[in-house]
Protein backbone atom coordinates (compact mmCIF):
# COMPACT_ATOMS: atom_id res chain seq x y z
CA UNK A 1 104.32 219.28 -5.07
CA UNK A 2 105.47 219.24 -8.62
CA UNK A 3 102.80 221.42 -9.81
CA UNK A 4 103.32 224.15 -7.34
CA UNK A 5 107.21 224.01 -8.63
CA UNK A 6 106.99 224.06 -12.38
CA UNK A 7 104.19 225.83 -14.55
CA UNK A 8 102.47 223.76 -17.23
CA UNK A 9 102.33 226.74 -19.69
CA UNK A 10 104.03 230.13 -19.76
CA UNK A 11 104.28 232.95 -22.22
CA UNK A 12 107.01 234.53 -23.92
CA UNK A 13 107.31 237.73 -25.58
CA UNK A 14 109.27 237.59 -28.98
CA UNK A 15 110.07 240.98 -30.93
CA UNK A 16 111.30 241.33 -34.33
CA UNK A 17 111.57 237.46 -34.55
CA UNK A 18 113.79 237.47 -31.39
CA UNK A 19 112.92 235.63 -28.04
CA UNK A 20 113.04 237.96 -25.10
CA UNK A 21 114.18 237.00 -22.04
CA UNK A 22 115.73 238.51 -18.82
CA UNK A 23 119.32 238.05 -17.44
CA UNK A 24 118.57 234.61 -15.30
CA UNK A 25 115.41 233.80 -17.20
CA UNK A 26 115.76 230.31 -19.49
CA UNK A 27 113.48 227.32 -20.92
CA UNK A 28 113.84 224.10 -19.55
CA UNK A 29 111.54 220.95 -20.57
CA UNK A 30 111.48 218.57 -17.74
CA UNK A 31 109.57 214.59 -17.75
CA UNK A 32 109.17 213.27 -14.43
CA UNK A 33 107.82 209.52 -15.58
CA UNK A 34 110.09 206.75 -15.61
CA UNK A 35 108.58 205.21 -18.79
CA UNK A 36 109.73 206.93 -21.90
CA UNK A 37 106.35 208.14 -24.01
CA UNK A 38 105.78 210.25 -26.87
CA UNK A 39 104.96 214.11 -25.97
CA UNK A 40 103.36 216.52 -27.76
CA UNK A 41 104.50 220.50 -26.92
CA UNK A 42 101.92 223.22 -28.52
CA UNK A 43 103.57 226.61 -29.46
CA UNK A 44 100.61 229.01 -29.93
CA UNK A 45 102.19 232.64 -31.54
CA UNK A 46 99.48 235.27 -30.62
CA UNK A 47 100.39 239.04 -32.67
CA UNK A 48 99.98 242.24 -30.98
């Protein structure tokens, strides 16, 4: 169920060093495990 609510990965357009999103549109990081562990988030910047 989780995985048909929230996407794993997503991509973002940034222009002139500026992150571009729309009117309702934010970034939210949400853990759903009970135990606290250390995460690792990879930002991958691809140019145009």
């Amino acid at each position: 169920m989780k995985t048909m609510l929230v996407n794993q990965s997503m991509s973002f357009i940034v222009d002139r060093g500026e992150l571009i999103l729309g009117t309702w549109q934010g970034i939210y990081l949400c853990e759903f495990r009970d135990s606290p562990k250390q995460r690792n988030i990879l930002i991958k910047f691809v140019a145009d």
